[in-house]
Protein backbone atom coordinates (compact mmCIF):
# COMPACT_ATOMS: atom_id res chain seq x y z
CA UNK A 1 15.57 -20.03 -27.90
CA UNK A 2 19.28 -18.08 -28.63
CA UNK A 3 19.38 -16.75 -25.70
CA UNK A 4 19.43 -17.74 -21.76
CA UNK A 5 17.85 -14.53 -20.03
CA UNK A 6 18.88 -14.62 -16.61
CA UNK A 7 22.32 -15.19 -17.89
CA UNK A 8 23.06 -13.11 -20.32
CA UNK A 9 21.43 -9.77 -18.37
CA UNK A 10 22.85 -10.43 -14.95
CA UNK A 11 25.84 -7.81 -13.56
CA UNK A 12 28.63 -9.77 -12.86
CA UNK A 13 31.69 -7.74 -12.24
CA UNK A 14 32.27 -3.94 -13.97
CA UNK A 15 29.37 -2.78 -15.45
CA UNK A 16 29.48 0.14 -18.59
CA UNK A 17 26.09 1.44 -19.32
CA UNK A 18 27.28 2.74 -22.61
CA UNK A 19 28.45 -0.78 -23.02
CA UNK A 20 24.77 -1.96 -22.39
CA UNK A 21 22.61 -2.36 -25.23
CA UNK A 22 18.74 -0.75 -25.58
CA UNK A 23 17.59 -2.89 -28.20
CA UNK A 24 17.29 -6.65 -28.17
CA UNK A 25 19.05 -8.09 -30.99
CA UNK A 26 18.61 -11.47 -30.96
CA UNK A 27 16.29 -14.09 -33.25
CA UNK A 28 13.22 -14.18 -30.84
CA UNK A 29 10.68 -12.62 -32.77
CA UNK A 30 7.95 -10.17 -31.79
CA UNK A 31 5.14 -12.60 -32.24
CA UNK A 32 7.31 -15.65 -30.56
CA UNK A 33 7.60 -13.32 -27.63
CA UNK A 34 4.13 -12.48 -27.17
CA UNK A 35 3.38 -15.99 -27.39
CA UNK A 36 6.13 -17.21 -25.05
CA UNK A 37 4.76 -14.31 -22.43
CA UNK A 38 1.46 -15.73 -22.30
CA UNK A 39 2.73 -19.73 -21.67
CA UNK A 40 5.13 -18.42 -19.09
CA UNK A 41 2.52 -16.29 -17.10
CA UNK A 42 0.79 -19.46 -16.59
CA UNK A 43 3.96 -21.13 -14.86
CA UNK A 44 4.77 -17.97 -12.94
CA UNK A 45 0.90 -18.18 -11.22
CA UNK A 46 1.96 -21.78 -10.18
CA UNK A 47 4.97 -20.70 -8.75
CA UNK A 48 3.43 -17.91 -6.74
CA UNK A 49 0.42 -20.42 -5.74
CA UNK A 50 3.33 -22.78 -4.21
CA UNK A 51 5.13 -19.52 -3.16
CA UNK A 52 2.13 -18.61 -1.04
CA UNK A 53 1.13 -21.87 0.04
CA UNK A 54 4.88 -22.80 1.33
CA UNK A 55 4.91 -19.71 3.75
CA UNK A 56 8.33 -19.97 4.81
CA UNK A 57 10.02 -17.48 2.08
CA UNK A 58 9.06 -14.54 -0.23
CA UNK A 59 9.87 -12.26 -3.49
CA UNK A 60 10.91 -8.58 -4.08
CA UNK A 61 11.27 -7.42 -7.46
CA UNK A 62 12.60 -4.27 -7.89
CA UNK A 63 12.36 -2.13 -10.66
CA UNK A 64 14.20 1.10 -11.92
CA UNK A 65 14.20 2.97 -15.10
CA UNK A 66 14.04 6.33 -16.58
CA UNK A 67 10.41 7.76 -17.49
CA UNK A 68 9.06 6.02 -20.29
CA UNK A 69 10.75 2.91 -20.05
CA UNK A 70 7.88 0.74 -19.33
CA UNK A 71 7.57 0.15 -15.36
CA UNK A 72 4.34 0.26 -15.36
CA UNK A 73 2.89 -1.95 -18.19
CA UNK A 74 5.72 -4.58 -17.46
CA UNK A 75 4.03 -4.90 -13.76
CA UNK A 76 0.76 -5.41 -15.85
CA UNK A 77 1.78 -7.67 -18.61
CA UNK A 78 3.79 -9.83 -16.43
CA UNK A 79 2.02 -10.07 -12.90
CA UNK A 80 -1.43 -9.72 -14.58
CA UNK A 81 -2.02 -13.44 -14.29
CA UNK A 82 -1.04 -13.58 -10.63
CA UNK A 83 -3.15 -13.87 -7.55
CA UNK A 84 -3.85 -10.49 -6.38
CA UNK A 85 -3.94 -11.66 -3.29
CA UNK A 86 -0.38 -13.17 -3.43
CA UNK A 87 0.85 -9.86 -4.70
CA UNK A 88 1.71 -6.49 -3.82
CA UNK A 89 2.44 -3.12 -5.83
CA UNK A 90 4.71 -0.26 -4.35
CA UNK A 91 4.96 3.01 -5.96
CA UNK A 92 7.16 5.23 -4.65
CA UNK A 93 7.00 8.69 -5.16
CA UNK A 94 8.43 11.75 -3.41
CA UNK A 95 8.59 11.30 0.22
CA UNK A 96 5.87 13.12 2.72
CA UNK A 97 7.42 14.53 5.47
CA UNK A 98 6.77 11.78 7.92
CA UNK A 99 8.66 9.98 5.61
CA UNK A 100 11.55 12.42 5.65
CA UNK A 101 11.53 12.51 9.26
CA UNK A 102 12.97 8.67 9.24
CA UNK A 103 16.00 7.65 8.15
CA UNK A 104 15.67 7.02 3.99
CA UNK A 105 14.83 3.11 3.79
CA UNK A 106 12.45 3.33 6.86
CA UNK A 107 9.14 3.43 4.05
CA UNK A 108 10.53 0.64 2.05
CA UNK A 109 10.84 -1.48 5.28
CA UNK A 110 7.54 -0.69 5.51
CA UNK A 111 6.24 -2.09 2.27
CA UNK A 112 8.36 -5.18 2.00
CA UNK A 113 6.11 -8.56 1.28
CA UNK A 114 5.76 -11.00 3.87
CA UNK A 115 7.07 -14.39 3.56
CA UNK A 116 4.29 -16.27 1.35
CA UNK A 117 4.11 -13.11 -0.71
CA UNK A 118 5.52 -11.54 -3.56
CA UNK A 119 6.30 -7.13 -3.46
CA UNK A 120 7.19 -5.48 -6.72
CA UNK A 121 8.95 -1.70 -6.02
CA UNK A 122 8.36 0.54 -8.64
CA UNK A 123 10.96 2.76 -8.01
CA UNK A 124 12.51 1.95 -4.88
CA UNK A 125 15.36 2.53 -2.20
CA UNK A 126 17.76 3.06 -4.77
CA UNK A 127 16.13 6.74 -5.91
CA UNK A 128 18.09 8.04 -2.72
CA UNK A 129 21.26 6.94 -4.97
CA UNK A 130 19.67 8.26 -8.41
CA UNK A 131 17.27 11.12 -8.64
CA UNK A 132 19.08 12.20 -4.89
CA UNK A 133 22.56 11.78 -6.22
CA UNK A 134 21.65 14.21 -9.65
CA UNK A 135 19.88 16.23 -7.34
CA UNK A 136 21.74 16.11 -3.91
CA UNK A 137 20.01 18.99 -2.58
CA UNK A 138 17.16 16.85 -2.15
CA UNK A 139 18.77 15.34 0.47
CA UNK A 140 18.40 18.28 2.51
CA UNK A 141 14.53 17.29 3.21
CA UNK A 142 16.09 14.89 5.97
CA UNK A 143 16.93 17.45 8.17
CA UNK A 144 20.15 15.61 9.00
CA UNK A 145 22.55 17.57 6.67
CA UNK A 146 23.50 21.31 6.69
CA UNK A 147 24.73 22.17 3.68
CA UNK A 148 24.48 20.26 -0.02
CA UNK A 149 28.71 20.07 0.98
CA UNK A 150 27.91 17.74 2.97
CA UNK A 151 27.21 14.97 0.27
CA UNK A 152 30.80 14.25 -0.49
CA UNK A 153 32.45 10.59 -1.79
CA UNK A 154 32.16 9.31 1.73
CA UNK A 155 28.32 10.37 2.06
CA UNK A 156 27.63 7.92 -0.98
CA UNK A 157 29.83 5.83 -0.21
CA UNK A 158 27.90 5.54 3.11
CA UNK A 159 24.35 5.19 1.17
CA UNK A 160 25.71 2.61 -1.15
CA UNK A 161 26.98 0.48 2.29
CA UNK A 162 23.52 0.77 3.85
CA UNK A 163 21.95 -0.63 0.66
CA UNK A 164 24.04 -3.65 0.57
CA UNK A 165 23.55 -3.94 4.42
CA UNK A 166 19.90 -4.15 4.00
CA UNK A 167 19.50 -6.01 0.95
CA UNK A 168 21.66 -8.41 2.99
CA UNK A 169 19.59 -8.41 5.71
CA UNK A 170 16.28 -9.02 3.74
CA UNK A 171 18.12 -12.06 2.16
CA UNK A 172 19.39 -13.93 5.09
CA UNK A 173 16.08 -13.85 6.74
CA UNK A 174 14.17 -15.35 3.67
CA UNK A 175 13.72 -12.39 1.18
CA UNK A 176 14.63 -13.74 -2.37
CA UNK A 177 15.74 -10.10 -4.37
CA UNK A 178 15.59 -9.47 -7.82
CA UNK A 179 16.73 -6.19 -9.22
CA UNK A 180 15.81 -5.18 -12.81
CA UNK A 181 16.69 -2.04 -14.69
CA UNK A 182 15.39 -1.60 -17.83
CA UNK A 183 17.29 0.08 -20.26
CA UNK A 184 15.33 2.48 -22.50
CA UNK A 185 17.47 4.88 -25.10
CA UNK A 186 16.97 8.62 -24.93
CA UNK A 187 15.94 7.98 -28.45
CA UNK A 188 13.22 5.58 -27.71
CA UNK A 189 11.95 8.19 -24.81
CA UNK A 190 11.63 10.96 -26.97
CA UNK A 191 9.34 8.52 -29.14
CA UNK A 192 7.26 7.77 -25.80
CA UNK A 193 6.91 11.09 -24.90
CA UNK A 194 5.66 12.37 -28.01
CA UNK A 195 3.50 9.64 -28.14
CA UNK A 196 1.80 10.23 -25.00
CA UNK A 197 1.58 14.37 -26.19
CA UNK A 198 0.40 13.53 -29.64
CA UNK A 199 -2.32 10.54 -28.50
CA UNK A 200 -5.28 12.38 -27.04
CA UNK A 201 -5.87 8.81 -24.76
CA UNK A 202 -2.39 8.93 -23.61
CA UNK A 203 -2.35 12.76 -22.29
CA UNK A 204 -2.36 12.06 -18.94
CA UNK A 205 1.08 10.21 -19.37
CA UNK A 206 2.55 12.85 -20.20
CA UNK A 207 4.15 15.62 -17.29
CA UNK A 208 6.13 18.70 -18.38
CA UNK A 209 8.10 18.17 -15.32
CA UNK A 210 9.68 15.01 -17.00
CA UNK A 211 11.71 17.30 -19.77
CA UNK A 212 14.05 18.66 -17.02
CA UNK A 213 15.13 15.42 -16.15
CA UNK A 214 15.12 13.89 -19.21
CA UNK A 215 17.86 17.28 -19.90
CA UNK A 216 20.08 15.62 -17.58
CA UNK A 217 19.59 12.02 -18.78
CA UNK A 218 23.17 11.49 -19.04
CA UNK A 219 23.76 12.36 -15.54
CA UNK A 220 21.38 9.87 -14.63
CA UNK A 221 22.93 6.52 -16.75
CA UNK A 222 26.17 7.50 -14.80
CA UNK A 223 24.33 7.33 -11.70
CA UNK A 224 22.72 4.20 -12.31
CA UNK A 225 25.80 2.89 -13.90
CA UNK A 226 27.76 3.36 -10.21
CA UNK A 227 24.79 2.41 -8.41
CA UNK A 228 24.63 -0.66 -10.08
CA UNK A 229 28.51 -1.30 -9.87
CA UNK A 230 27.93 -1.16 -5.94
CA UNK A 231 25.06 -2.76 -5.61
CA UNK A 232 25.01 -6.44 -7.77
CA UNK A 233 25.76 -8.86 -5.20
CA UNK A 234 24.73 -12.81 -5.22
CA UNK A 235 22.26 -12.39 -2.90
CA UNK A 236 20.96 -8.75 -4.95
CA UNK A 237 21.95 -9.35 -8.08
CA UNK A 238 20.69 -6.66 -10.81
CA UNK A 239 19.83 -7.78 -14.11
CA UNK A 240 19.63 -4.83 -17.31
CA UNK A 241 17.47 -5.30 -20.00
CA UNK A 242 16.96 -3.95 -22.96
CA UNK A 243 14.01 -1.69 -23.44
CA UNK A 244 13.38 -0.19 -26.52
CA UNK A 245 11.56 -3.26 -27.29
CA UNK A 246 8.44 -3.49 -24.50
CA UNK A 247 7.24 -6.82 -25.53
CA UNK A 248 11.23 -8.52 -24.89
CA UNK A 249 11.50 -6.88 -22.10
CA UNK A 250 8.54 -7.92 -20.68
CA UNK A 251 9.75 -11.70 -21.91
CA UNK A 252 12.92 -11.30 -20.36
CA UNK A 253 11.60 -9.97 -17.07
CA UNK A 254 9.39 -12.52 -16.18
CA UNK A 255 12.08 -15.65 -17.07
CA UNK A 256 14.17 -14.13 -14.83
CA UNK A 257 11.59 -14.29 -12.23
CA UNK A 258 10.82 -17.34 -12.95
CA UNK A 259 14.39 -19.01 -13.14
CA UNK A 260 14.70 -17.36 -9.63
CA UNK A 261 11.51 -18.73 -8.04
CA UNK A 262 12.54 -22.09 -9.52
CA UNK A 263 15.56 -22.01 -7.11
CA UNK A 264 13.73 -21.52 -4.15
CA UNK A 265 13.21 -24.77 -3.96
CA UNK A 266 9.70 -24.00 -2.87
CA UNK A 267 7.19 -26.92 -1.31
CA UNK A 268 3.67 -27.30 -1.10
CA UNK A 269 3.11 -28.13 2.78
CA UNK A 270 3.29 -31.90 3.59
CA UNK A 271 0.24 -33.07 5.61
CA UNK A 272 0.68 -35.17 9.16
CA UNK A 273 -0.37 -38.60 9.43
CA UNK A 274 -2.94 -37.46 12.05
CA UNK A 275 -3.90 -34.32 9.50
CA UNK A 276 -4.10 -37.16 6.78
CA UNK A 277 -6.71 -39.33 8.93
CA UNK A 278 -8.35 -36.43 9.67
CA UNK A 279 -9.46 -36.09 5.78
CA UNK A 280 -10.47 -39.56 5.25
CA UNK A 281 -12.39 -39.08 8.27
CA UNK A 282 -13.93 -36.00 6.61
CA UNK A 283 -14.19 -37.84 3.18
CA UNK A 284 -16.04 -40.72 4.57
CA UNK A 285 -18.71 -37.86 6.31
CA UNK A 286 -19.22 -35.91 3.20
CA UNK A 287 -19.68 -39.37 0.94
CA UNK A 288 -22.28 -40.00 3.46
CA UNK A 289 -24.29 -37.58 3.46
């Protein structure tokens, strides 16, 4: 293979999004992809079978992208060979007004995976940084804040600290974190989204409220851009991938997981020498029956 995934995608220091490239250009082909998705799910169930069975540690993958990207059917393609049961799905939309009336990562504490387990995010903590930051009156719904004044340099700089805080948190007490943006084109949306208007199967895909946003698409790559800046740390890194191309990205995505599970240094659990005597003593009944 030409390329090392986890490398070659992870932030480390400044990051450019117009620097950041949509399209995988390397010699991986479309077929050798497919092909390498399908061995790779295969080691990614082990790893989540040892995950599970070790107990002591667990996964959150985090994913953000503009409509269209691929969220969705990269959760499918790549965790589709996973234990359900090992596994949990997060989407989060708009907040209900419980919600609102906690502070903004209380419903993500909420749906974090327990150790043993792995939690995808689709979307995540980080909207209050994206969609919030193009739309700051949004912010308004917490009650806490007067006027949309009040969301100066220091109120970001404020959300940006609390995101590292936590993130830290969740990773000194056994939380592994992997943070994945994938990088669609505005180009490649507009393809997407007349696909899903044009393909009578793929209607429901399709929302008129996403052409507002995607009007202020470029607001939202510098958003993400700074949001990423703050945010890629050792123990959060964030890794962009290019997303024109579903099938790489998909490819991408789950080595990355994988590369990350493998340093874990996840064990199954060793028996006891009583728990051990304790089998032979059940072989021997069973045999004798």
């Amino acid at each position: 293979m030409d390329t090392n995934f986890s490398d070659d995608f992870l932030i480390k220091g400044s990051f450019s999004m117009k620097k950041a490239s949509t399209q995988y250009k390397g010699k991986l082909s479309k077929e050798e992809g497919e092909a390498l998705l399908i061995k790779e799910k295969e080691k990614l169930r082990e790893l989540q079978e040892k995950l599970y069975s070790d107990g002591s540690q667990s996964l959150l993958v985090v994913l953000q992208a503009m409509d269209a990207a691929g969220k969705d059917s990269l959760v499918e393609h790549v965790f589709g060979g996973v234990n359900p049961q090992g596994c949990n799905v997060t989407s989060f939309k708009t907040p209900s007004s419980k919600e609102y009336s906690h502070d903004f990562l209380w419903r993500h504490y909420l749906a974090l995976p327990q150790k043993g387990m792995i939690g995808i995010f689709n979307r995540s903590h980080y909207e209050s940084v994206l969609v919030c930051k193009v739309h700051p009156e949004y912010n308004l719904s917490e009650k806490t804040w007067k006027s949309v004044k009040d969301f100066d340099k220091k109120f970001w700089e404020n959300r940006y600290e609390s995101i590292r805080n936590f993130e830290k948190h969740l990773s000194q007490n056994g939380t592994t974190i992997i943070k994945i943006f994938l990088n669609v084109s505005k180009g490649e949306q507009k393809k997407r989204f007349l696909d899903r208007i044009n393909e009578q199967e793929k209607n429901w895909k399709f929302s008129t409220a996403d052409l507002p946003e995607r009007a202020l698409f470029d607001q939202y790559m510098n958003s993400y851009e700074e949001a990423i800046n703050e945010t890629s740390k050792d123990y959060a890194p964030w890794y962009v991938l290019p997303a024109d191309d579903k099938w790489f990205a998909r490819v991408a995505a789950i080595q990355i997981i994988i590369d990350t599970m493998e340093k874990m240094n996840l064990k199954y659990p060793q028996l006891s020498e009583e728990d051990k005597k304790e089998l032979k003593d059940a072989k021997k009944q069973l045999e004798s029956e």
